[in-house]
Protein backbone atom coordinates (compact mmCIF):
# COMPACT_ATOMS: atom_id res chain seq x y z
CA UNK A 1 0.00 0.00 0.00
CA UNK A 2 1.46 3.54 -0.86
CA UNK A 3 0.95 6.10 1.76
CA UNK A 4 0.85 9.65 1.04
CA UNK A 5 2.65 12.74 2.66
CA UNK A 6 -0.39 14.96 4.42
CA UNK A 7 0.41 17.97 1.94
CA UNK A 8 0.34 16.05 -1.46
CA UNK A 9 -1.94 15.18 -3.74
CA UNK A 10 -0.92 13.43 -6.87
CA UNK A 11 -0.50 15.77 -10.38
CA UNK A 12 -3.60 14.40 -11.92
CA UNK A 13 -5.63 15.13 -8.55
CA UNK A 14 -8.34 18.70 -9.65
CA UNK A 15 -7.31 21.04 -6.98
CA UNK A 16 -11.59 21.05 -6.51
CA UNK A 17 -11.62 16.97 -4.96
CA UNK A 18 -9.44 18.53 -2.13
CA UNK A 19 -11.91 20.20 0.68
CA UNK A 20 -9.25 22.98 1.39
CA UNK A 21 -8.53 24.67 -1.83
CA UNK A 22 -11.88 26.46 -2.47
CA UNK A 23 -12.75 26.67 -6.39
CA UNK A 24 -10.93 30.17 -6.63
CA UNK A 25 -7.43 28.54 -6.01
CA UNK A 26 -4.76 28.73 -8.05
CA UNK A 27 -0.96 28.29 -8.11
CA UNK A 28 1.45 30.31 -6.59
CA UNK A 29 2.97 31.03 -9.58
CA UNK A 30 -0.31 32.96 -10.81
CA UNK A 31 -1.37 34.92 -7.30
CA UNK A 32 -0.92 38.71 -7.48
CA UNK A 33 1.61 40.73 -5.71
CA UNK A 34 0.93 42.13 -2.28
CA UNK A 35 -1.48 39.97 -1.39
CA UNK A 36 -1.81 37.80 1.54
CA UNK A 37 -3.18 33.78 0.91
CA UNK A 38 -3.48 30.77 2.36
CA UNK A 39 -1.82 27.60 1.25
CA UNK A 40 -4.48 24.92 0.26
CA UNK A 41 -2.36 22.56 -1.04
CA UNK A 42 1.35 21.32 -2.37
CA UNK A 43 1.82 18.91 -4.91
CA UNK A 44 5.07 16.86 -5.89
CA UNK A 45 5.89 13.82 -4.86
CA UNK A 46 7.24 12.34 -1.38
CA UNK A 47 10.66 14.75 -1.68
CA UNK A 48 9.52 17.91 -2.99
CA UNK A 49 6.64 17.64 -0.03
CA UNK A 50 9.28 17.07 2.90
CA UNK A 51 11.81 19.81 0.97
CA UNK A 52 8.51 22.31 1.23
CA UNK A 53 7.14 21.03 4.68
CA UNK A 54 10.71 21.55 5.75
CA UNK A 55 10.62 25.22 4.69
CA UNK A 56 6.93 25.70 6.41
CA UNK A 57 5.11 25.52 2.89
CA UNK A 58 2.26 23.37 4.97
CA UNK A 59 -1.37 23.17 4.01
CA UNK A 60 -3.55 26.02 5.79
CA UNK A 61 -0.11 28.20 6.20
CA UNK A 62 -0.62 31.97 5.52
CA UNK A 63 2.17 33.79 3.26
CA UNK A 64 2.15 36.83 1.39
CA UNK A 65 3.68 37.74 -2.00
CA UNK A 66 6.65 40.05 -2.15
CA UNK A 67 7.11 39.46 -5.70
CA UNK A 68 5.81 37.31 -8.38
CA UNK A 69 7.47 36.51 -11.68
CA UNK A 70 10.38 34.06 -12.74
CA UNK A 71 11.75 33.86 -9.09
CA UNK A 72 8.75 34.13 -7.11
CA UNK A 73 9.69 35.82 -3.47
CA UNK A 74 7.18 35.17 -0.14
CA UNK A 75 7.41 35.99 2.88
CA UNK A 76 6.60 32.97 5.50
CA UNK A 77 6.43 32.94 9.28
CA UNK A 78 8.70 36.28 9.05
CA UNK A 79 11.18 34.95 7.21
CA UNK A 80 11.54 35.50 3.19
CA UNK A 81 11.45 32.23 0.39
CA UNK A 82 12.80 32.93 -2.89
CA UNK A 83 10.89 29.86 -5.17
CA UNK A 84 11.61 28.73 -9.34
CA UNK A 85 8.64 28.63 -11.10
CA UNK A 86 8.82 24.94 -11.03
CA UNK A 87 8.44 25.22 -7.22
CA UNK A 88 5.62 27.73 -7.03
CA UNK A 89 3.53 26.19 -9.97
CA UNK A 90 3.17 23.08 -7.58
CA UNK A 91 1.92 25.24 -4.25
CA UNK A 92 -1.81 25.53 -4.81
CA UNK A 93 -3.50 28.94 -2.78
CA UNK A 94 -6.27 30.61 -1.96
CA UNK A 95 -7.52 33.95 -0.38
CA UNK A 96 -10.09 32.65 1.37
């Protein structure tokens, strides 16, 4: 049997058959500046989970947006994460 990390879903989960990413979600890489949002999911597999979980990039988390773009920078528990686009296309949030 293959157990799951808590924060991942697999890449051909909908973001919608999760209960905590609301129908506006969307991926990091796509929020707007300046805002403030709510992680509602991280997808990957096993390693890229524990890398993120290690950095605080948990489910139900609150960040905000310093900058978007190529290298996408957030703040995090008052400390700042500079993410790839690979990285933050796989962080699913939400404003709600």
């Amino acid at each position: 049997m293959r157990h799951r990390h808590a924060c991942c879903r697999e890449h051909h989960e909908p973001p919608a058959a999760d209960s905590r990413c609301p129908n506006r979600s969307c991926p990091l890489s796509r929020a707007p500046d300046s805002r403030r949002l709510r992680i509602c999911r991280v997808g990957g597999d096993r390693r890229f989970c524990a890398r993120m979980a290690a950095m605080g990039m948990l489910p139900g988390r609150e960040l905000e947006i310093l900058r978007g773009g190529e290298h996408c920078l957030v703040r995090l528990d008052g400390g700042t994460v500079s993410l790839d686009r690979s990285v933050s296309e796989q962080i699913l949030v939400s404003t709600e």
